[in-house]
Protein backbone atom coordinates (compact mmCIF):
# COMPACT_ATOMS: atom_id res chain seq x y z
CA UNK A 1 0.00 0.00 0.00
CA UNK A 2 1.49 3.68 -0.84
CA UNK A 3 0.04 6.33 1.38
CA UNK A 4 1.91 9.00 -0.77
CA UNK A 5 -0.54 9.59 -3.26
CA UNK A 6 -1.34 12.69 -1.34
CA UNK A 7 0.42 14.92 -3.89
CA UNK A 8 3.63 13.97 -3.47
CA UNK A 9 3.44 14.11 0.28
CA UNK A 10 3.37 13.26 3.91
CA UNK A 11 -0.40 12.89 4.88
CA UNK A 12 -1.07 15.75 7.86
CA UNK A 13 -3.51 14.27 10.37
CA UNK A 14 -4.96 15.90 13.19
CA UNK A 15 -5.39 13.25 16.00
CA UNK A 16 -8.43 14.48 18.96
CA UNK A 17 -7.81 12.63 22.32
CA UNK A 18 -11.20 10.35 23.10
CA UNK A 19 -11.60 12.89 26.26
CA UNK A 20 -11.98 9.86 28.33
CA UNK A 21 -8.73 8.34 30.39
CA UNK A 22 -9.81 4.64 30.37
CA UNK A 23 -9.78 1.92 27.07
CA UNK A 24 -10.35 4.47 24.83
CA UNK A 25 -7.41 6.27 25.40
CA UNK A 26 -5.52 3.00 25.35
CA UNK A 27 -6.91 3.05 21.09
CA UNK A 28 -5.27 6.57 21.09
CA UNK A 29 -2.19 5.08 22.08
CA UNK A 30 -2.38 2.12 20.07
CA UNK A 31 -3.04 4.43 17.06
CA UNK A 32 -0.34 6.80 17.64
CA UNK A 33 2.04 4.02 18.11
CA UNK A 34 1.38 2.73 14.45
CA UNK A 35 1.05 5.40 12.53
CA UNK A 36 4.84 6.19 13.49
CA UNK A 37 5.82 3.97 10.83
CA UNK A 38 4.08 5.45 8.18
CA UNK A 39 4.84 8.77 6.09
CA UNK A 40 2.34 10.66 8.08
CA UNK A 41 2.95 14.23 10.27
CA UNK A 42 0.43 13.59 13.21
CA UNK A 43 -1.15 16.53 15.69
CA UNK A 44 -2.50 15.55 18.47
CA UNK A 45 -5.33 17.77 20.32
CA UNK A 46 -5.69 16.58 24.23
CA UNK A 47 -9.21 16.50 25.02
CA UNK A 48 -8.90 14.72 28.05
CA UNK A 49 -6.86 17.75 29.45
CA UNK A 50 -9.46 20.65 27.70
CA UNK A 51 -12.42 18.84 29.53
CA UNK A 52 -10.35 19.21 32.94
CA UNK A 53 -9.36 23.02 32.06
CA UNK A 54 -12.90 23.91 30.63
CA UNK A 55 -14.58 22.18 33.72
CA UNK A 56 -12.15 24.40 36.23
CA UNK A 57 -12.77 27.61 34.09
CA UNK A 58 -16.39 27.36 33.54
CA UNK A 59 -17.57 26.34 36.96
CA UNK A 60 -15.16 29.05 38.41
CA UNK A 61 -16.78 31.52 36.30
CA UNK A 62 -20.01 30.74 37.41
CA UNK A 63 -19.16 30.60 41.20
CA UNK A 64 -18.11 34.04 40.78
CA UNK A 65 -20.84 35.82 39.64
CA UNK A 66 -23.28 33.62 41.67
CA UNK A 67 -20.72 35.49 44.81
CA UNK A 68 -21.30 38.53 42.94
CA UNK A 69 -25.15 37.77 43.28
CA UNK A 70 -25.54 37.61 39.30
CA UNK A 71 -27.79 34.70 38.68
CA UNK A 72 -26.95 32.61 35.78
CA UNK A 73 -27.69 28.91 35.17
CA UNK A 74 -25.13 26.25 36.26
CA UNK A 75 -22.70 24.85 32.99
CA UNK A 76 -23.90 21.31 31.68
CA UNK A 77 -21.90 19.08 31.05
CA UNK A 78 -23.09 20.57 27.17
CA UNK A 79 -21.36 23.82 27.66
CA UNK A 80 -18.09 22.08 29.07
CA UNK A 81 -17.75 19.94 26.00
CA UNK A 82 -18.69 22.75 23.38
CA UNK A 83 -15.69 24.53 25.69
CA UNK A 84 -13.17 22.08 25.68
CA UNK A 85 -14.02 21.11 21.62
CA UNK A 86 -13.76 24.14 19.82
CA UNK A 87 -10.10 24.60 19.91
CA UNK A 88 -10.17 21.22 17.46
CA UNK A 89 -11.52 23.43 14.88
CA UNK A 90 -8.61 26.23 15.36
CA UNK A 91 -6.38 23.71 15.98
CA UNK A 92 -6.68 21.88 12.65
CA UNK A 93 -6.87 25.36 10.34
CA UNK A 94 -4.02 26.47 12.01
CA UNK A 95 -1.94 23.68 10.65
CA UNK A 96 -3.56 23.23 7.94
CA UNK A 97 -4.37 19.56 8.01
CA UNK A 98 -5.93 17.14 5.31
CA UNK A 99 -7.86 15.04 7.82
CA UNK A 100 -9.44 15.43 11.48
CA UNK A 101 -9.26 12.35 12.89
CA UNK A 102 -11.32 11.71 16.20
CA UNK A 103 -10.98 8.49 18.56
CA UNK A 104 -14.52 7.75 20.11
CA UNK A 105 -16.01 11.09 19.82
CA UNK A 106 -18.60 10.42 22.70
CA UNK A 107 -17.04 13.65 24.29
CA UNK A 108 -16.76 16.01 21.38
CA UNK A 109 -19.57 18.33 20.86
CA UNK A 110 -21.37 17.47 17.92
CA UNK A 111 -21.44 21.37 17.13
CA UNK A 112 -17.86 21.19 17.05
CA UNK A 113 -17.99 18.68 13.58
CA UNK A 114 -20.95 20.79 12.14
CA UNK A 115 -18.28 23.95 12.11
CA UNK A 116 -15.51 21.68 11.09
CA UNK A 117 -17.28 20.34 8.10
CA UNK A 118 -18.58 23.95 7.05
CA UNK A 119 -14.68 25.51 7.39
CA UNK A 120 -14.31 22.53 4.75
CA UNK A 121 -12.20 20.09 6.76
CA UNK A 122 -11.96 16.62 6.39
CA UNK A 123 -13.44 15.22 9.57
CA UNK A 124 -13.35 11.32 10.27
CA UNK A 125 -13.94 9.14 13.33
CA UNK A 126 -12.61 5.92 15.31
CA UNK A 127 -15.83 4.13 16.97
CA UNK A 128 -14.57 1.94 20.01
CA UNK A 129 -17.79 1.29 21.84
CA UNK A 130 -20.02 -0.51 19.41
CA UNK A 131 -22.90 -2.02 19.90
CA UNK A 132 -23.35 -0.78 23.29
CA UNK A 133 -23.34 2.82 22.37
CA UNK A 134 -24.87 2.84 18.74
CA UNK A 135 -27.43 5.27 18.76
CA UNK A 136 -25.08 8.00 19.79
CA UNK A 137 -22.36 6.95 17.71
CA UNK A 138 -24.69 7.04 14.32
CA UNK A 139 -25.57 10.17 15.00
CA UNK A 140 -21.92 11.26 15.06
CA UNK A 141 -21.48 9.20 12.20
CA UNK A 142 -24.42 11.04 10.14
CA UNK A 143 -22.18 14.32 10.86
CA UNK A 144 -18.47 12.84 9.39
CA UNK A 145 -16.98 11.82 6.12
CA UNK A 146 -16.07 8.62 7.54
CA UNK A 147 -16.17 6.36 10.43
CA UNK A 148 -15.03 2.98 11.44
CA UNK A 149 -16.39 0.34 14.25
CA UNK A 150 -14.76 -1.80 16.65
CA UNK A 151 -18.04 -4.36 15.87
CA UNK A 152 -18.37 -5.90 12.54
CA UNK A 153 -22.13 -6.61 13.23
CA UNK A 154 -22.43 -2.67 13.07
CA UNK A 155 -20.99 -1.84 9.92
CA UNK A 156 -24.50 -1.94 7.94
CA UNK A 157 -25.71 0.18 9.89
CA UNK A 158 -23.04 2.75 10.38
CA UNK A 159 -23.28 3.18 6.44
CA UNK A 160 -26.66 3.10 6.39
CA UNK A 161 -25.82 7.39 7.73
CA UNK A 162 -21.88 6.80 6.57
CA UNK A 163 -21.09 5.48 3.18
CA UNK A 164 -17.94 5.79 4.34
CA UNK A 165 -17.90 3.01 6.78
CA UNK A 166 -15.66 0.02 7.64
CA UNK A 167 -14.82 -2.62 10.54
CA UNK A 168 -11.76 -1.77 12.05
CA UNK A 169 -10.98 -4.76 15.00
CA UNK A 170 -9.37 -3.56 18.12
CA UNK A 171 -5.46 -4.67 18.44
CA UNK A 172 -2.52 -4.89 20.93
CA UNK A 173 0.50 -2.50 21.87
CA UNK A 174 3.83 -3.80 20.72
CA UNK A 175 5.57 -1.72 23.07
CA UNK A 176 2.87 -2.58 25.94
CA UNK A 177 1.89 -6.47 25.40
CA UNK A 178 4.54 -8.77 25.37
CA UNK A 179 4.92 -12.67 25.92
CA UNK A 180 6.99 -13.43 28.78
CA UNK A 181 8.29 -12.00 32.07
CA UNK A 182 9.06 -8.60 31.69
CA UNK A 183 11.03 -5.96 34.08
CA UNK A 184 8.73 -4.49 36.19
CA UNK A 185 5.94 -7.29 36.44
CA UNK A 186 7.05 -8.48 40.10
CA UNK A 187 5.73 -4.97 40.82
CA UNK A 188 2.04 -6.37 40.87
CA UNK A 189 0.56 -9.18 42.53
CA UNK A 190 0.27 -13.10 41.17
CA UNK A 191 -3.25 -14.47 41.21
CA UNK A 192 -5.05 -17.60 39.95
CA UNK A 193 -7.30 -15.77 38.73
CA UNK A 194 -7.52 -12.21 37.26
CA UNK A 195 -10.27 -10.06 35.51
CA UNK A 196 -9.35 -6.29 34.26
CA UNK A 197 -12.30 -4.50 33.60
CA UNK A 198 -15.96 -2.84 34.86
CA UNK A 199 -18.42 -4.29 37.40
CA UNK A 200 -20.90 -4.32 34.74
CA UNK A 201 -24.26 -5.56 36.09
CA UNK A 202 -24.36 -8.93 34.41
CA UNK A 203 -20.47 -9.32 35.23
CA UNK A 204 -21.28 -8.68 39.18
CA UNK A 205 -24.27 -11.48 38.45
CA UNK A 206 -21.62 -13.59 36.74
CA UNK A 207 -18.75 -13.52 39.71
CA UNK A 208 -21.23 -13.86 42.40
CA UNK A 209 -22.79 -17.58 40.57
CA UNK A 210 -19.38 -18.86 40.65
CA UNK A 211 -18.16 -20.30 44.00
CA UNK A 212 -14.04 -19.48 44.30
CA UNK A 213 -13.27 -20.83 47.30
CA UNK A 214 -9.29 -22.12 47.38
CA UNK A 215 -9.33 -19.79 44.12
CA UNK A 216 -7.14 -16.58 44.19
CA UNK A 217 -9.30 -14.02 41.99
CA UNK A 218 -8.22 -11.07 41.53
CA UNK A 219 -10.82 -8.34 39.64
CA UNK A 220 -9.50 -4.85 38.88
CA UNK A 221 -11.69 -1.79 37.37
CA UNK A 222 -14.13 -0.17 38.52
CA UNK A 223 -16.47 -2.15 40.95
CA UNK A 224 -17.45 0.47 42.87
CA UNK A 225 -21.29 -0.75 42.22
CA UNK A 226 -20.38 -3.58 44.89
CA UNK A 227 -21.51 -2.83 48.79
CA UNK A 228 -18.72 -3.18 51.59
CA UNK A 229 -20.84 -6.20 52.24
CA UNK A 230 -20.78 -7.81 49.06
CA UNK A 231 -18.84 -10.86 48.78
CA UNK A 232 -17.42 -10.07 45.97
CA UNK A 233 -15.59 -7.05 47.96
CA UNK A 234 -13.01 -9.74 49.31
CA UNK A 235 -11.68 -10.01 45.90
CA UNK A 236 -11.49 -6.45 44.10
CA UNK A 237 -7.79 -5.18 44.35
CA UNK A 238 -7.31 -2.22 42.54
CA UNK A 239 -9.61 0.28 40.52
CA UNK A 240 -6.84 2.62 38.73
CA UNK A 241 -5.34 0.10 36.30
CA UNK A 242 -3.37 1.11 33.33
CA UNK A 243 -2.58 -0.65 30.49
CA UNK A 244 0.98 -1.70 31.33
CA UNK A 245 0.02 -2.96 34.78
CA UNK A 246 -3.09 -4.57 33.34
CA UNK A 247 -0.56 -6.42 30.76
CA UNK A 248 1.93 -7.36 34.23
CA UNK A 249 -1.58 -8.55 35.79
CA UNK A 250 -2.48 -10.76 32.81
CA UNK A 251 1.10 -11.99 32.46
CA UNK A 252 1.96 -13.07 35.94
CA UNK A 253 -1.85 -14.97 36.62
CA UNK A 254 -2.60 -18.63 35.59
CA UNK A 255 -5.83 -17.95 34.04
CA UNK A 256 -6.82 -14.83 32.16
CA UNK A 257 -10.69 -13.87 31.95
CA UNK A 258 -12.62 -12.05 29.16
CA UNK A 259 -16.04 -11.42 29.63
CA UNK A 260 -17.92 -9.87 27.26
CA UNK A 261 -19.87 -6.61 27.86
CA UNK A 262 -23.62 -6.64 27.08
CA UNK A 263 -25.16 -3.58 29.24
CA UNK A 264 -25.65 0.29 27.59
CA UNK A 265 -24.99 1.30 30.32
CA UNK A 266 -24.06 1.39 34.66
CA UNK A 267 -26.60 0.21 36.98
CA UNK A 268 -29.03 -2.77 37.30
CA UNK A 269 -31.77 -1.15 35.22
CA UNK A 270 -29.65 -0.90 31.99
CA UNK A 271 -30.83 -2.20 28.90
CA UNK A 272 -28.89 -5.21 27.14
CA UNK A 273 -27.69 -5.49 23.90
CA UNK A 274 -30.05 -8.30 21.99
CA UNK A 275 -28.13 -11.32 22.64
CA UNK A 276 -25.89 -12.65 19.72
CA UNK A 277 -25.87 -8.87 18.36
CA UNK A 278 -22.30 -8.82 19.31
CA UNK A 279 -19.26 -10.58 17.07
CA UNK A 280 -16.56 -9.18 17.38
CA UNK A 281 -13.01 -9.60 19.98
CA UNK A 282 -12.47 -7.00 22.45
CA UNK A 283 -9.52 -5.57 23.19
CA UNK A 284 -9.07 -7.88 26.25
CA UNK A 285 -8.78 -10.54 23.71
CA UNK A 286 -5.94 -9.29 21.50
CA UNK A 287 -3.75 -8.25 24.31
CA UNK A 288 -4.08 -11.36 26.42
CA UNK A 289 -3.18 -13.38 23.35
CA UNK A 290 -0.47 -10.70 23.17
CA UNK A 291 0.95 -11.45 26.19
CA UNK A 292 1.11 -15.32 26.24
CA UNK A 293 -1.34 -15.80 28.78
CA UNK A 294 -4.01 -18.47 29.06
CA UNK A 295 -7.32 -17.38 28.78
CA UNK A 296 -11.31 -19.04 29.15
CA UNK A 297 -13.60 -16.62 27.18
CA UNK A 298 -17.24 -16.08 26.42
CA UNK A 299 -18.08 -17.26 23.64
CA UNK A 300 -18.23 -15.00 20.84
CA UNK A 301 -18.35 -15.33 16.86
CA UNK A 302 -14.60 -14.39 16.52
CA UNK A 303 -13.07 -15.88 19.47
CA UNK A 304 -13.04 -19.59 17.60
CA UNK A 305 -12.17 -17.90 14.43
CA UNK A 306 -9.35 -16.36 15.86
CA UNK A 307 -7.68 -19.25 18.15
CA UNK A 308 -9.68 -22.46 17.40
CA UNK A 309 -9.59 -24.54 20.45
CA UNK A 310 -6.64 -22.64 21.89
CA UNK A 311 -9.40 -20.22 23.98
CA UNK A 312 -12.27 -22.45 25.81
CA UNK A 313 -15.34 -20.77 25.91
CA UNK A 314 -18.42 -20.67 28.30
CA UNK A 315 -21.73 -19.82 27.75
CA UNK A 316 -22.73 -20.16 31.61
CA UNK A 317 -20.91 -19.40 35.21
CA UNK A 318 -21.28 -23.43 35.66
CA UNK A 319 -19.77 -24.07 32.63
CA UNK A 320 -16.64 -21.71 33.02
CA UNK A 321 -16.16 -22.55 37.08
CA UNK A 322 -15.50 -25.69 36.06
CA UNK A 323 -13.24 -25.10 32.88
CA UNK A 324 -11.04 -22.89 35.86
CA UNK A 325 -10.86 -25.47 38.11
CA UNK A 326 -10.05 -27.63 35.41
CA UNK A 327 -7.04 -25.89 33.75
CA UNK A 328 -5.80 -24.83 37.27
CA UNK A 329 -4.65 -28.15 37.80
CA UNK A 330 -2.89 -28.55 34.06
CA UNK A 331 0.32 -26.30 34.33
CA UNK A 332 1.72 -28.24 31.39
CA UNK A 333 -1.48 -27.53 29.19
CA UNK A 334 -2.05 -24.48 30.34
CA UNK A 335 1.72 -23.13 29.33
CA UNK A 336 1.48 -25.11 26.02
CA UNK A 337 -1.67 -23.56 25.04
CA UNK A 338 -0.40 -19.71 26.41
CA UNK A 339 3.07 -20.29 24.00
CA UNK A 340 0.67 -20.64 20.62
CA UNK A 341 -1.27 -17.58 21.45
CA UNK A 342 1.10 -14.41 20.29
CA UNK A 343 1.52 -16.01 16.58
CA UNK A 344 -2.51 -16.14 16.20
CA UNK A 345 -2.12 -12.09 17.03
CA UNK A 346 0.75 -11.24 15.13
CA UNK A 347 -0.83 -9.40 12.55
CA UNK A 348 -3.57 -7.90 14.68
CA UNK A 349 -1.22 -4.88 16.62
CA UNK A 350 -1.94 -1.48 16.73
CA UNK A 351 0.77 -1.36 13.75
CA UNK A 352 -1.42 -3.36 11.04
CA UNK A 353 -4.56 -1.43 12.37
CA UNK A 354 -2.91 1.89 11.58
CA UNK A 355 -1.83 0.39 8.48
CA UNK A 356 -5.85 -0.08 7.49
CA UNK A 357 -6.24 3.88 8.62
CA UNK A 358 -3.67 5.28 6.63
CA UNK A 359 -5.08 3.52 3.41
CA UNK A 360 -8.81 4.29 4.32
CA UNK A 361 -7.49 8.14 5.03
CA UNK A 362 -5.42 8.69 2.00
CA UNK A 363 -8.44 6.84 -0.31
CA UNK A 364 -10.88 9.66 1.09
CA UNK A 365 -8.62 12.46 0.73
CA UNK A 366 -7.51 11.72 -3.04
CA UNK A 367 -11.07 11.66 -3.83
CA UNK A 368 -11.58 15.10 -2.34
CA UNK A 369 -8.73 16.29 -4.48
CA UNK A 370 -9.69 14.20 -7.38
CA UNK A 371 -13.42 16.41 -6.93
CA UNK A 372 -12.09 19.30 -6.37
CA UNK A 373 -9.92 19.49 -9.79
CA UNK A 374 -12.36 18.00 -11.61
């Protein structure tokens, strides 16, 4: 693939943060890394840090005159976004750039896209939280000049408002997942058992079914939607957990977990995604594969297309408690298994993905210029 069909030169790309400091930032990162081997100048705008500074400035605004006895109504969370957004739109005219590209965009005013599209810029977006999040994201996607999805299930519909539409899978950090023991995994603790990732309703339903006794489980996230007397309390061990320590988590346990997300939402009343709506690998999948570490999984469309055999799936808390207890007592399987994982990744990193962008990207940009001169 040549990506220098762009006249004669590097593609300029104007990267927006997600706004959000969880997964999503971990694509951001993933992206960045790959497109550093391709022929393109990147500029990143940091969301994440104009939500922080338009949160601080607005609120302290209105504080002031409310002091001042000036009654005006309290920010939304609206205004803070519009705030923190707009400088994408100086941001890219000042440099000039041939495409906006914006991870997630579930914190970028969509006023901020309507002005970029009528100053005539090229605006395109990274969807990472399909099909949980779909109705917002197709209305993003009805604003932009193209979009991908982390769901292949979703793609019909995303070009149903986005002709320019396409699956993009999630991937793995070369830099962050590696096979193996690496410097700076001692740091974090061993367990049997570990889980990285949100106390989703149906996940706290799924942990509490399962009975761990002599089992050291470890869950880290956010499972702050468990009581101090839940019994599921005993086993949460961290809620800040990067991506590197998450990797150092996955590498020094026996058995990784990846369970599949099906609410919209927090709490016990959120709606589910219809069952079997839902294909594609997360990015839990690709990095513990990544990483050499033996995994059970629910059971999802790609996870036998991807490794076969090599990841058992469950459909049930009775069926996976006893593929754990199983495979706990098979060191020799278990480390056989875990050595065949990386090569069924290899071409999934954050490196290929980019690879994908960079073609998709300089495809819609030649056929602006190809318009324009004709």
């Amino acid at each position: 693939m040549h990506v220098n069909s762009t006249a004669g030169r590097a593609l300029k790309l104007l990267v927006c943060h997600p706004g959000a400091s969880w997964s999503t930032a971990d694509v951001e990162a993933g992206l960045l890394y790959g497109l550093k081997d391709h022929p393109v100048q990147v500029i990143r705008y940091a969301l994440d840090g104009r939500i922080t500074g338009a949160t601080t400035w607005l609120m302290g605004a209105w504080r002031r005159k409310k002091k001042e006895g000036i009654d005006l109504p309290r920010p939304t969370q609206a205004d803070i976004l519009y705030q923190a957004g707009m400088g994408v739109l100086e941001r890219a005219l000042r440099h000039q750039v041939d495409v906006v590209l914006v991870v997630s965009g579930m914190y970028l005013h969509p006023d901020v896209v309507v002005l970029m599209r009528r100053a005539g810029l090229l605006v395109t977006v990274l969807m990472t939280e399909s099909p949980y999040d779909m109705e917002p994201e197709l209305k993003m996607a009805a604003l932009v000049h193209g979009v991908w999805t982390n769901e292949r299930s979703a793609v019909e519909a995303f070009r149903s408002v986005c002709p320019n539409a396409a699956y993009l899978p999630h991937g793995w950090h070369p830099e962050r997942h590696k096979p193996g023991q690496q410097p700076g995994d001692e740091a974090v603790r061993a367990h049997d058992v570990v889980f990285v990732g949100s106390g989703f309703a149906e996940r706290v339903q799924w942990f509490r079914a399962i009975d761990w006794t002599g089992i050291d489980l470890g869950l880290y996230g956010n499972w702050d939607c468990l009581s101090s007397r839940d019994k599921l309390r005993q086993y949460v061990c961290g809620r800040e957990t990067d991506n590197p320590t998450a990797a150092a988590l996955y590498r020094r346990a026996k058995i990784g977990l990846n369970l599949y997300r099906q609410s919209k939402g927090f709490g016990k009343a959120a709606p589910r995604i219809a069952p079997g709506s839902a294909q594609s690998l997360s990015p839990r999948a690709y990095e513990l594969a990544a990483c050499g570490v033996f995994h059970l999984s629910e059971a999802r469309a790609e996870v036998r297309e991807v490794f076969g055999d090599a990841v058992p799936t469950f459909s049930s808390p009775a069926e996976a408690a006893a593929l754990i207890r199983t495979w706990l007592a098979d060191d020799v399987g278990r480390q056989r298994i875990a050595a065949s994982l990386p090569a069924m990744v290899a071409e999934s990193s954050w490196s290929h993905r980019a690879a994908q962008v960079m073609s998709d990207l300089t495809a819609l940009v030649d056929a602006r210029r190809s318009q324009r001169v004709a």
